[in-house]
Protein backbone atom coordinates (compact mmCIF):
# COMPACT_ATOMS: atom_id res chain seq x y z
CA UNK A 1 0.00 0.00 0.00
CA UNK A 2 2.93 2.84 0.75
CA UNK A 3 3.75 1.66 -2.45
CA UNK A 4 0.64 2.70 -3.99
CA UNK A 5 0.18 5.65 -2.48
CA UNK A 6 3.38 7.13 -3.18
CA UNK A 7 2.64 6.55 -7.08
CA UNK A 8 -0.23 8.27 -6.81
CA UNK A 9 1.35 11.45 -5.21
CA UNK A 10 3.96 11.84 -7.43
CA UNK A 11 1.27 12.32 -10.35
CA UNK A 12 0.56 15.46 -8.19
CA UNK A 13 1.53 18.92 -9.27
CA UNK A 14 1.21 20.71 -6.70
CA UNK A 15 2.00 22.67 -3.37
CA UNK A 16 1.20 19.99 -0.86
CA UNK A 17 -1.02 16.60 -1.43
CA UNK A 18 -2.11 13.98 0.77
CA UNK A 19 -4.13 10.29 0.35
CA UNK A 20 -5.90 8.40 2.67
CA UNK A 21 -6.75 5.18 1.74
CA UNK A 22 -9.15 3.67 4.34
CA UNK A 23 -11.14 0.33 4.36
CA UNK A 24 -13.87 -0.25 7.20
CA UNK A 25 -15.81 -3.24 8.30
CA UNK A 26 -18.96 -3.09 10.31
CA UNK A 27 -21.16 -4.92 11.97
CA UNK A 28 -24.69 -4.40 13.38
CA UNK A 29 -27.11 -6.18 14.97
CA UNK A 30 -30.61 -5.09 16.16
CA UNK A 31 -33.06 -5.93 18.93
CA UNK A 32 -36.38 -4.63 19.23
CA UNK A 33 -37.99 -5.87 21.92
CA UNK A 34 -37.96 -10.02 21.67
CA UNK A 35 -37.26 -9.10 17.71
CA UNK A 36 -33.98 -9.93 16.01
CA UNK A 37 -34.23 -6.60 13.40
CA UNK A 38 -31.20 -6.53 11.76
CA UNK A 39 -27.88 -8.79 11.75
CA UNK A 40 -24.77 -8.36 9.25
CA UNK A 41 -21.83 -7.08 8.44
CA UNK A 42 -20.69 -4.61 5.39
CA UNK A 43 -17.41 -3.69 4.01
CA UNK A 44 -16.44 -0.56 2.03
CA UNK A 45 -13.41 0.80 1.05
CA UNK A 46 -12.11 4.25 -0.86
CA UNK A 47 -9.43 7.06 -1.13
CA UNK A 48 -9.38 10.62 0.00
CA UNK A 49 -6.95 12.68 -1.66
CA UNK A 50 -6.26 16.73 -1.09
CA UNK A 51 -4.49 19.05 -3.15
CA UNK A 52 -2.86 22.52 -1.73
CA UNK A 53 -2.25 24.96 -5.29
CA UNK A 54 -0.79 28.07 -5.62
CA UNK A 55 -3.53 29.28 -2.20
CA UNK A 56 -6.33 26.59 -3.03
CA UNK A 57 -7.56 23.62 -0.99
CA UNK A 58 -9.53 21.44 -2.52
CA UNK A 59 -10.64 17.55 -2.01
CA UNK A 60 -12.22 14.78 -3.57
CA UNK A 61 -12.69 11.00 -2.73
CA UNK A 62 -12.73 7.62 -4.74
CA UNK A 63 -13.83 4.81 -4.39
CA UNK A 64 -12.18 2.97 -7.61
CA UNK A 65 -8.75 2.48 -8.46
CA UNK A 66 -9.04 3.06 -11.99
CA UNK A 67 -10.50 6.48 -11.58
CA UNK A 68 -7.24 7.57 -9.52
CA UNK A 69 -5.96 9.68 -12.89
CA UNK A 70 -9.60 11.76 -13.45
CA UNK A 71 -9.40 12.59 -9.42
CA UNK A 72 -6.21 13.92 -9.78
CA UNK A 73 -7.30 16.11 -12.65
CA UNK A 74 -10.31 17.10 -11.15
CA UNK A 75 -8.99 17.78 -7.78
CA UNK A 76 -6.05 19.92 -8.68
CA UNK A 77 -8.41 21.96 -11.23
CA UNK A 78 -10.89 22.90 -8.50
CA UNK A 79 -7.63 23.54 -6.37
CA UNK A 80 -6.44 26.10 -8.85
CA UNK A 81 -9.65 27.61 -9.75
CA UNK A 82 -10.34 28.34 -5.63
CA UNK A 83 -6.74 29.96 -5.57
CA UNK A 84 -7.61 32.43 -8.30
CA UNK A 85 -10.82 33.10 -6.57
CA UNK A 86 -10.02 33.33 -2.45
CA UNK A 87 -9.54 36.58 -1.28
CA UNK A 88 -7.50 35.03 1.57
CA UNK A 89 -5.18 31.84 0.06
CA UNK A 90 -5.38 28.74 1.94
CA UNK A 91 -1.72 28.22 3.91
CA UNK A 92 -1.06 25.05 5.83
CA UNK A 93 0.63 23.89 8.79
CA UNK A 94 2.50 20.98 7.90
CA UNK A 95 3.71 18.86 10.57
CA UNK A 96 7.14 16.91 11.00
CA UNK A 97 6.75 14.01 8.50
CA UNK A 98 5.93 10.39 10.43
CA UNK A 99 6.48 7.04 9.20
CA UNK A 100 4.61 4.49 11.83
CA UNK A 101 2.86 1.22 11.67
CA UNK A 102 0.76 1.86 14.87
CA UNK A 103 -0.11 -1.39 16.33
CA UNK A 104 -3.99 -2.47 17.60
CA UNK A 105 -3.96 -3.66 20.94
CA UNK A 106 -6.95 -5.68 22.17
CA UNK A 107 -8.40 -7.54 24.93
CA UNK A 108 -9.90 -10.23 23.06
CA UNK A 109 -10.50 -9.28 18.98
CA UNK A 110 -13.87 -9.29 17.93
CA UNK A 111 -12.30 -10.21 14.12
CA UNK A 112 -11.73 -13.09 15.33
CA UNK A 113 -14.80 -14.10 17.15
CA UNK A 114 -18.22 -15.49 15.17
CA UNK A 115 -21.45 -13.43 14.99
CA UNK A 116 -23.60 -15.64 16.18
CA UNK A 117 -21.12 -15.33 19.53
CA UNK A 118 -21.96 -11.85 19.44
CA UNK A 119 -25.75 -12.22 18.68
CA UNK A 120 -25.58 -14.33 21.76
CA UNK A 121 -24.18 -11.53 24.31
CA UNK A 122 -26.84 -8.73 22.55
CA UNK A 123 -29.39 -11.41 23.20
CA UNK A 124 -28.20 -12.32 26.61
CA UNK A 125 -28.34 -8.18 27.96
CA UNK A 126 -31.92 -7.80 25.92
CA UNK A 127 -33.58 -10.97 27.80
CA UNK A 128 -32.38 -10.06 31.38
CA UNK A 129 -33.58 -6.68 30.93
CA UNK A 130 -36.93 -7.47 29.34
CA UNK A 131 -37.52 -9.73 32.41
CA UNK A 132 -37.24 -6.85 34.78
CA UNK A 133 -40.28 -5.72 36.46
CA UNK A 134 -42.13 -2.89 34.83
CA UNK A 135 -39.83 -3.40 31.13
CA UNK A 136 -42.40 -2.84 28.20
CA UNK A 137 -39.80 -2.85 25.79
CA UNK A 138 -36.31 -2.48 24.45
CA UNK A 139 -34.25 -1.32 21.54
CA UNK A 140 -30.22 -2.87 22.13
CA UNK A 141 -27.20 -2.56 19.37
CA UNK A 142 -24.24 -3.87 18.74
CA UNK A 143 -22.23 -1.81 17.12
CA UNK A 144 -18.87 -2.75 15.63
CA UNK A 145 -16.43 -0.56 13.19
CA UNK A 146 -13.18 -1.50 12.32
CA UNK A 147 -11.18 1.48 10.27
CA UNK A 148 -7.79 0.05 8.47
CA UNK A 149 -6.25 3.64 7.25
CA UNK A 150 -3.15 4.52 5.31
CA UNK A 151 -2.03 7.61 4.61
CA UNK A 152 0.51 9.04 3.01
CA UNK A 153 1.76 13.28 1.86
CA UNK A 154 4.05 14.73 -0.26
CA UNK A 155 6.50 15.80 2.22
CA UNK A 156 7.55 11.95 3.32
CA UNK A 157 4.93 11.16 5.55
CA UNK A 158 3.57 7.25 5.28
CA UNK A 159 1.34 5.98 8.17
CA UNK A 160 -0.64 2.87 8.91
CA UNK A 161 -3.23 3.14 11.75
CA UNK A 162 -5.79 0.59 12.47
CA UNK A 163 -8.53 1.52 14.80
CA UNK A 164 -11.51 -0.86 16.62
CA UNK A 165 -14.44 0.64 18.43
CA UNK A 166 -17.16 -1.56 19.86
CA UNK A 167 -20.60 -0.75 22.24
CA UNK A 168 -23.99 -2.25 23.06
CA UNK A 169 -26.80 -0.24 24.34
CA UNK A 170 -29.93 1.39 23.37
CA UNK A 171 -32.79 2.17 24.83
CA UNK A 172 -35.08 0.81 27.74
CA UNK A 173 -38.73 1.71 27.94
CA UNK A 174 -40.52 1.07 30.96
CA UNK A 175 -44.34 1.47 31.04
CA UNK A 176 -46.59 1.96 34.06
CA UNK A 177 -50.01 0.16 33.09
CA UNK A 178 -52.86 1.95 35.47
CA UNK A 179 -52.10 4.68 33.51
CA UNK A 180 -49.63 4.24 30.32
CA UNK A 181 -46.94 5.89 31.86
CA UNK A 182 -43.95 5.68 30.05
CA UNK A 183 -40.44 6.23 30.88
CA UNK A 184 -37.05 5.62 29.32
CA UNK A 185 -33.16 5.48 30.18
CA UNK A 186 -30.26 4.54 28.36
CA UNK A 187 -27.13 1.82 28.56
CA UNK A 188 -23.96 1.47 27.28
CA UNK A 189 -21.17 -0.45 27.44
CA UNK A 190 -18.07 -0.34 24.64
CA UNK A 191 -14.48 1.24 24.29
CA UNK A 192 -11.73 0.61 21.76
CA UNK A 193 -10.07 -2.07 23.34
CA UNK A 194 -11.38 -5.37 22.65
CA UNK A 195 -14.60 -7.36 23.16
CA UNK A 196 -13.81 -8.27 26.37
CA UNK A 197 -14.72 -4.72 27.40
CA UNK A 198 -18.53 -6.10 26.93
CA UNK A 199 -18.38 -9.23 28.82
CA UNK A 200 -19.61 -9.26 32.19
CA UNK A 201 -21.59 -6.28 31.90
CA UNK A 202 -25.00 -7.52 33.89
CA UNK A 203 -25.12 -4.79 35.88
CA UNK A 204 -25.26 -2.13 33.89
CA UNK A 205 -28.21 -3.21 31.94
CA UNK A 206 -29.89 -4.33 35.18
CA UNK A 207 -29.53 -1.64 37.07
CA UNK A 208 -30.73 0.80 34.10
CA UNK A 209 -33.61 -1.72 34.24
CA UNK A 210 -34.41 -0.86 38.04
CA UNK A 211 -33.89 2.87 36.97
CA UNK A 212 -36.55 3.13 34.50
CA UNK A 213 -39.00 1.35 36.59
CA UNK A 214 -38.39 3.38 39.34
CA UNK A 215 -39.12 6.68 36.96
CA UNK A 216 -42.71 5.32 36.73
CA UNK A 217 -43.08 6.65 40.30
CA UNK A 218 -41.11 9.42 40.32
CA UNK A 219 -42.62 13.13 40.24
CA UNK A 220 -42.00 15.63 37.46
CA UNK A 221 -39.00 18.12 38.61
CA UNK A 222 -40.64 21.59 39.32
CA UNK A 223 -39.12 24.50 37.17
CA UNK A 224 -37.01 26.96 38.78
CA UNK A 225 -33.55 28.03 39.62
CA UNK A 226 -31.89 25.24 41.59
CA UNK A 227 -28.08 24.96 42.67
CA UNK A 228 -27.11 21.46 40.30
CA UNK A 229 -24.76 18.30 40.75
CA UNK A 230 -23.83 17.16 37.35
CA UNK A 231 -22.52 13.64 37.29
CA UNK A 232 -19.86 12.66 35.30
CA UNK A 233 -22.24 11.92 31.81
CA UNK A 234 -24.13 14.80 32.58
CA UNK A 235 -20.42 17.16 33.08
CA UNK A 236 -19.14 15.18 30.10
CA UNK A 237 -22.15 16.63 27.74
CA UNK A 238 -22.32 20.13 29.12
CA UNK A 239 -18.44 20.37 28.56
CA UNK A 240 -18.59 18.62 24.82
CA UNK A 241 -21.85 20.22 23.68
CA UNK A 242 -21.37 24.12 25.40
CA UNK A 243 -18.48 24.48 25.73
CA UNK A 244 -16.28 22.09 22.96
CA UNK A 245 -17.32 22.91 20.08
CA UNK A 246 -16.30 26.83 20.39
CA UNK A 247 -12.93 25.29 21.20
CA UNK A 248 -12.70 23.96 17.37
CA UNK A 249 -10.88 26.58 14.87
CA UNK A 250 -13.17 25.19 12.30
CA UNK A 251 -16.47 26.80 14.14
CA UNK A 252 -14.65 29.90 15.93
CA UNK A 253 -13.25 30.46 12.39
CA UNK A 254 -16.28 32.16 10.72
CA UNK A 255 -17.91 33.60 13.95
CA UNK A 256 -16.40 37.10 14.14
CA UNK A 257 -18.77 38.31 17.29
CA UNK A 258 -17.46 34.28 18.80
CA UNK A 259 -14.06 34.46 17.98
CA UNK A 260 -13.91 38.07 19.96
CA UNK A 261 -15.67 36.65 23.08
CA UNK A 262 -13.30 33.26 23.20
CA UNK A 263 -9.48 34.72 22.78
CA UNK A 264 -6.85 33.04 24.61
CA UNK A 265 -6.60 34.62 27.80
CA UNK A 266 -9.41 35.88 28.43
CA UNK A 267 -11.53 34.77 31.64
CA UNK A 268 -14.39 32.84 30.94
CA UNK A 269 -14.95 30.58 34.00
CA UNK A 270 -14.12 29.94 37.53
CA UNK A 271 -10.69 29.78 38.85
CA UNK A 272 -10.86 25.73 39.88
CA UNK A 273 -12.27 25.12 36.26
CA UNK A 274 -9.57 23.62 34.03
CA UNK A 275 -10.72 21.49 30.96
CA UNK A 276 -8.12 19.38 28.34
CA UNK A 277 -8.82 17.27 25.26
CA UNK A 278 -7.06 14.28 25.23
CA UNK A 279 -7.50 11.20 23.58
CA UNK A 280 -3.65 10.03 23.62
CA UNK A 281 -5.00 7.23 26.78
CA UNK A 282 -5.45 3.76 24.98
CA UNK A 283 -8.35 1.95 25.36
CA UNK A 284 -10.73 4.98 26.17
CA UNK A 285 -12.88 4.93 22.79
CA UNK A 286 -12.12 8.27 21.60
CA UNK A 287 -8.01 6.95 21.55
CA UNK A 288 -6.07 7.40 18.07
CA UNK A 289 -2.40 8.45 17.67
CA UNK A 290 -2.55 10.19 14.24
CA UNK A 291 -5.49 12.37 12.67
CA UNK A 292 -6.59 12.19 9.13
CA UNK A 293 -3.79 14.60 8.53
CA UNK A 294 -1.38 12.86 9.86
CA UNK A 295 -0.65 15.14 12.57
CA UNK A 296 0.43 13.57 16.03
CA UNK A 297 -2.70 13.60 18.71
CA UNK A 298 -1.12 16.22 21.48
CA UNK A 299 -3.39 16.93 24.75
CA UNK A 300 -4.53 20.52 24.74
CA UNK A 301 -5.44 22.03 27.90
CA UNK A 302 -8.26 24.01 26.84
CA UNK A 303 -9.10 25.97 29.94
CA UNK A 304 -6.49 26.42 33.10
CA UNK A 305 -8.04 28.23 35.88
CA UNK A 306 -10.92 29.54 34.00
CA UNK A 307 -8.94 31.02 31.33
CA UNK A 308 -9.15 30.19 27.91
CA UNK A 309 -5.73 28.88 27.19
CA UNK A 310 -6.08 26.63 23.69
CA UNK A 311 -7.88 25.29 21.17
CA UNK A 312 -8.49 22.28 18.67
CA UNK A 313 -7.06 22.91 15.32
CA UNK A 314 -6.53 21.22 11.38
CA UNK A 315 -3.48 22.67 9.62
CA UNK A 316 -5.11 25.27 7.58
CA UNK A 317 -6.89 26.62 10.43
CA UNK A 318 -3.92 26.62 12.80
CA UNK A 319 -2.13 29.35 10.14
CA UNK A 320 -5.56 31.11 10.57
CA UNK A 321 -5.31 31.72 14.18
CA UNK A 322 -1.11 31.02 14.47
CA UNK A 323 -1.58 28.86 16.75
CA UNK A 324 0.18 25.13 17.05
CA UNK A 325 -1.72 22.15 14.76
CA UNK A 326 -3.15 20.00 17.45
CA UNK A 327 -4.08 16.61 15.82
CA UNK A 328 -7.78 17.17 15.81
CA UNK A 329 -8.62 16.75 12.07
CA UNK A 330 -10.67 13.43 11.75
CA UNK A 331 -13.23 12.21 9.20
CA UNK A 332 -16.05 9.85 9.46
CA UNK A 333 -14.82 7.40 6.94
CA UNK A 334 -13.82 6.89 3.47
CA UNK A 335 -16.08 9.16 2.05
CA UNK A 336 -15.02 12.65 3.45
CA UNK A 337 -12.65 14.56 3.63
CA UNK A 338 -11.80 15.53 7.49
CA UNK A 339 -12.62 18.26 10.43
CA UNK A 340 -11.93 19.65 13.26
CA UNK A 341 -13.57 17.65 15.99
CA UNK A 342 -12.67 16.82 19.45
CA UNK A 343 -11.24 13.17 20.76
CA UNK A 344 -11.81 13.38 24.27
CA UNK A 345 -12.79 16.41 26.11
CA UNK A 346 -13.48 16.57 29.97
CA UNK A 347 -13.32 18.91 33.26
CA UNK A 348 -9.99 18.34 35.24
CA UNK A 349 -11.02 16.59 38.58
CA UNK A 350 -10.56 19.15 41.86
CA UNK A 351 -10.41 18.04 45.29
CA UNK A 352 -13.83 17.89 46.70
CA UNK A 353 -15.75 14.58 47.63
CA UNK A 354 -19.54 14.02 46.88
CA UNK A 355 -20.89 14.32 49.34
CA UNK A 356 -19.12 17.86 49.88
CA UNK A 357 -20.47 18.76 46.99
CA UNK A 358 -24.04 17.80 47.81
CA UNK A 359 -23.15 19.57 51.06
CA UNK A 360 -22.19 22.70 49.16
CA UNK A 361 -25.26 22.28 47.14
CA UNK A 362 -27.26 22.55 50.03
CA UNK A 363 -30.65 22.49 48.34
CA UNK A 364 -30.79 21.34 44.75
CA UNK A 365 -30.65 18.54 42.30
CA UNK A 366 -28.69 15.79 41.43
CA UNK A 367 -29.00 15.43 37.47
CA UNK A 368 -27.63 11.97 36.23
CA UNK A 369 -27.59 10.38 32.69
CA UNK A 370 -27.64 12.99 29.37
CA UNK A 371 -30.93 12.23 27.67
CA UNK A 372 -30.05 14.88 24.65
CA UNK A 373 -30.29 18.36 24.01
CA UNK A 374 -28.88 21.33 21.82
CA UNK A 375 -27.06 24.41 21.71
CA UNK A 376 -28.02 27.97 19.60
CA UNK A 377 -24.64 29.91 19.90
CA UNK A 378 -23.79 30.37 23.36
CA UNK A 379 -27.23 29.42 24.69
CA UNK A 380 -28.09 25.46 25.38
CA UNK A 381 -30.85 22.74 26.58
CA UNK A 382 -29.81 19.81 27.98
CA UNK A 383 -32.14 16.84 29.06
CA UNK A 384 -31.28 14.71 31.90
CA UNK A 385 -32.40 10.79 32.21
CA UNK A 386 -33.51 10.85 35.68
CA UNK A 387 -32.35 13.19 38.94
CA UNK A 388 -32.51 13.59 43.09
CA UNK A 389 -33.64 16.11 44.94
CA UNK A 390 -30.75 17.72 47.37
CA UNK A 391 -32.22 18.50 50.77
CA UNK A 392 -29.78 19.81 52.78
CA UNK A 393 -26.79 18.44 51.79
CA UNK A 394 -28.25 14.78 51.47
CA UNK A 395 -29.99 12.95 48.38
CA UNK A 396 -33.70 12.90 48.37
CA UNK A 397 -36.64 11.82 46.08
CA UNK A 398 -36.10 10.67 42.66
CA UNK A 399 -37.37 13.45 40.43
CA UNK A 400 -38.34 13.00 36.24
CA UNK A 401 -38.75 15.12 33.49
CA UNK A 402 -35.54 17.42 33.43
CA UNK A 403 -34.10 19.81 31.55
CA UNK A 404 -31.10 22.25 32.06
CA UNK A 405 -31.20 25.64 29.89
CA UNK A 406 -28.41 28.35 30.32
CA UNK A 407 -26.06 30.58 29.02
CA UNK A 408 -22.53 28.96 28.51
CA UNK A 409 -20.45 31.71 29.53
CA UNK A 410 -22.46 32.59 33.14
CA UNK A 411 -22.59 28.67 33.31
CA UNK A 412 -18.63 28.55 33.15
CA UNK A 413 -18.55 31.19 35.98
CA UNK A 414 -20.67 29.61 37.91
CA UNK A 415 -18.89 25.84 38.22
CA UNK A 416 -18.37 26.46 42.02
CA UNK A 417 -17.28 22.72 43.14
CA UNK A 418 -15.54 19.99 41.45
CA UNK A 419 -15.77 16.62 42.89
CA UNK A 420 -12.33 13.98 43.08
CA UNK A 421 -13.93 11.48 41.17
CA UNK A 422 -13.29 10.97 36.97
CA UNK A 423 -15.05 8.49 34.74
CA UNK A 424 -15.28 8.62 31.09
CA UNK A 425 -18.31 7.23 28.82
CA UNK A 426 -17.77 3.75 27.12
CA UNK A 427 -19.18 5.30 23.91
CA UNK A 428 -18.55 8.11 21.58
CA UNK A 429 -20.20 10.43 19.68
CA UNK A 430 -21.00 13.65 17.86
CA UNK A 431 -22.56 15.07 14.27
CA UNK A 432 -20.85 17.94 14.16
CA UNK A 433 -21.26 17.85 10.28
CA UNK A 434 -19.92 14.26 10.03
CA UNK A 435 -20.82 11.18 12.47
CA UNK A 436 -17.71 10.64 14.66
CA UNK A 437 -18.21 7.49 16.87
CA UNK A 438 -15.20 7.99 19.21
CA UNK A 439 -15.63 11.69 20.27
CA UNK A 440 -15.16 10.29 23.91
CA UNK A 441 -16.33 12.76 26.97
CA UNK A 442 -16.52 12.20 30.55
CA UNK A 443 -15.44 14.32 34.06
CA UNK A 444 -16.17 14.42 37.25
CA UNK A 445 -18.54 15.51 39.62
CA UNK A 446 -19.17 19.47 39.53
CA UNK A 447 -21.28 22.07 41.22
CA UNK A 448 -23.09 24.33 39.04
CA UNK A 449 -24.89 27.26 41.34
CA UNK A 450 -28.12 29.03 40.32
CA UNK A 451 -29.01 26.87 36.83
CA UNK A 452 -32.18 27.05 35.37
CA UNK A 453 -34.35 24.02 35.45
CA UNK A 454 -37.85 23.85 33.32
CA UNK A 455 -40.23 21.35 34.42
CA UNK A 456 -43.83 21.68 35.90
């Protein structure tokens, strides 16, 4: 394949090229309820080549060989014709060329273990929970995507980087039947590391059973202003959703009246709030070692102290701001060409316990489980899976119905405890323009004072 790929280039005229070559396998299988809805597997393959000429960018991506020579044509074309036309021409930040075969370390490698094995384990976490008092019904995935990449650029860089990333969950609906009540939650289990990361998981699916029979007696939360513990899926959201996404170039780059409110330095949250992106741990599922630039993954401490001190950049947008390339350029698959988009993004742990925090809370609520939600600029919704009341410093009634609204910037200011705990979710995800699977998030436990709740 290096081979290959180095023929290719030197067809190239032009400022800077690179290919990615990339071939993924996936598999899928589908409960409904008691109903086997989908099983199988599916394997595509394709190129992604970019051209830098004389100030234009442009991509395009193949998925035949044989129409290699036409690409080339028409890729360097629309390269030149977007030089001649951009006000500002395109620079990049090349790194320091790499040459690694990065190996794929697993705990047990689902390639080499049968789907009906794997049918078996969905089926095994879908029966227990449908047996669980109160379960109407369920809707449980497995999910497995195995990216082989190879890339290559004109300045000497050649890199092979295989990546796994596994999960089953979905959705459990619980139904109360003197009245049709109907309540949800969801569980996960996954990472990049191997199947065995799914074995064994009884628990989880059980107890997000209990959960979402419990919700069926559980009151609607009352709107109002409450003082809020976030656990860690619930900090892990707010920080990827709010606050992330302003911390990729890509987004900042065309948002004049954004890009003045987030400059590095400035003071945007409390002084014990630090945040970093960094997907360099293996086995986490956001973990890769090279982008789809072939850049080296750094950590980037986005926020030290409540000042904004980084952000997440591809190489043309790191010239844009002159700031250092990051390794943050990743595409969904074979088919695009990539973007800025976080790997793993959390809030630094601090040094208080829970229960100090639900002590500092005083009265408020506990908000566990992100349920969904959305952002419009600097404004976002959040919607919990289930919460507890805070009375007085200790856990009370289960509450349902729950939804955080707010204003990122006073939310960042007002992050007044941060708990000594750290977990990160088993699966990834974001659509920021492109489905990326392993956009991992996670955190501790914080203290958010004076959030808005709407509810009843």
């Amino acid at each position: 394949m290096q081979r290959e790929l180095k023929e290719i280039i030197s067809k190239v005229n032009a400022d800077y090229c690179d290919i990615r070559y990339e071939k993924m396998n996936t598999t899928k299988i589908t409960y409904n309820g008691q109903e086997l809805t989908e099983i199988g597997a599916n394997q595509t393959d394709g190129y992604v080549l970019r051209v830098l000429k004389n100030g234009g960018f442009a991509s395009i991506s193949i998925t035949n060989r044989e129409d290699i020579d036409r690409a080339i044509k028409i890729v360097s074309e629309s390269a030149t014709l977007l030089g001649r036309e951009l006000k500002e021409k395109v620079k990049l930040e090349l790194p320091t060329a790499a040459v690694d075969d990065v190996p794929l370390t697993l705990e047990g490698d689902p390639r080499k273990i049968p789907i009906d094995e794997k049918l078996s384990l969905l089926q095994h976490y879908n029966l227990i929970v449908l047996k669980s008092p109160n379960i109407q019904t369920t809707t449980l995935t497995y999910n497995e995507v195995y990216r082989d990449k190879y890339f290559a650029t004109s300045h000497g860089s050649f890199i092979h980087q295989p990546l796994i990333t596994l999960s089953i969950g979905g959705t459990i609906v619980a139904k109360r039947e003197r009245d049709g009540l109907i309540q949800n939650v969801r569980a996960t289990v996954g990472g990049s590391n191997g199947f065995n990361k799914l074995l064994n998981r009884d628990n989880v699916f059980l107890d997000k059973a209990k959960i979402a029979s419990d919700l069926l007696d559980a009151n609607p939360v009352k709107g109002g202003t409450y003082n809020l513990v976030l656990d860690p899926n619930m900090t892990g959201v707010f920080t990827h959703e709010a606050f992330g996404h302003f911390s990729e170039a890509d987004i900042v780059e065309n948002m004049p009246s954004l890009r003045e409110k987030m400059k590095i330095g400035d003071k945007l949250g409390s002084d014990i709030l630090n945040i970093i992106d960094d997907a360099t741990a293996m086995g986490q599922v956001g973990y890769y070692k090279y982008d789809d630039e072939g850049v080296a993954l750094r950590p980037v401490t986005l926020m030290e102290k409540g000042v904004l001190t980084g952000r997440l950049h591809s190489m043309k947008t790191s010239t844009v701001f002159n700031e250092p390339i990051s390794g943050h350029t990743v595409a969904e698959d074979n088919r695009y060409s990539p973007i800025v988009r976080m790997g793993c993004i959390y809030i630094k742990p601090g040094n208080m316990t829970f229960d100090e925090l639900l002590k500092a809370a005083g009265n408020g609520i506990y908000v566990i489980g992100a349920k969904g939600g959305q952002t419009n600029g600097e404004n976002f919704s959040f919607a919990a899976q289930y919460a507890y009341e805070i009375k007085d410093g200790k856990l009370g009634a289960m509450v349902r119905d729950i939804n955080i609204m707010g204003n990122l910037f006073t939310t960042l200011k007002n992050v007044n405890g941060i708990a000594n705990d750290f977990k990160l979710s088993e699966a990834g995800g974001c659509g920021k323009g492109q489905l990326n699977i392993k956009s991992c998030h996670g955190g501790p436990h914080i203290l958010i004072k004076d959030a808005l709740i709407g509810g009843v």
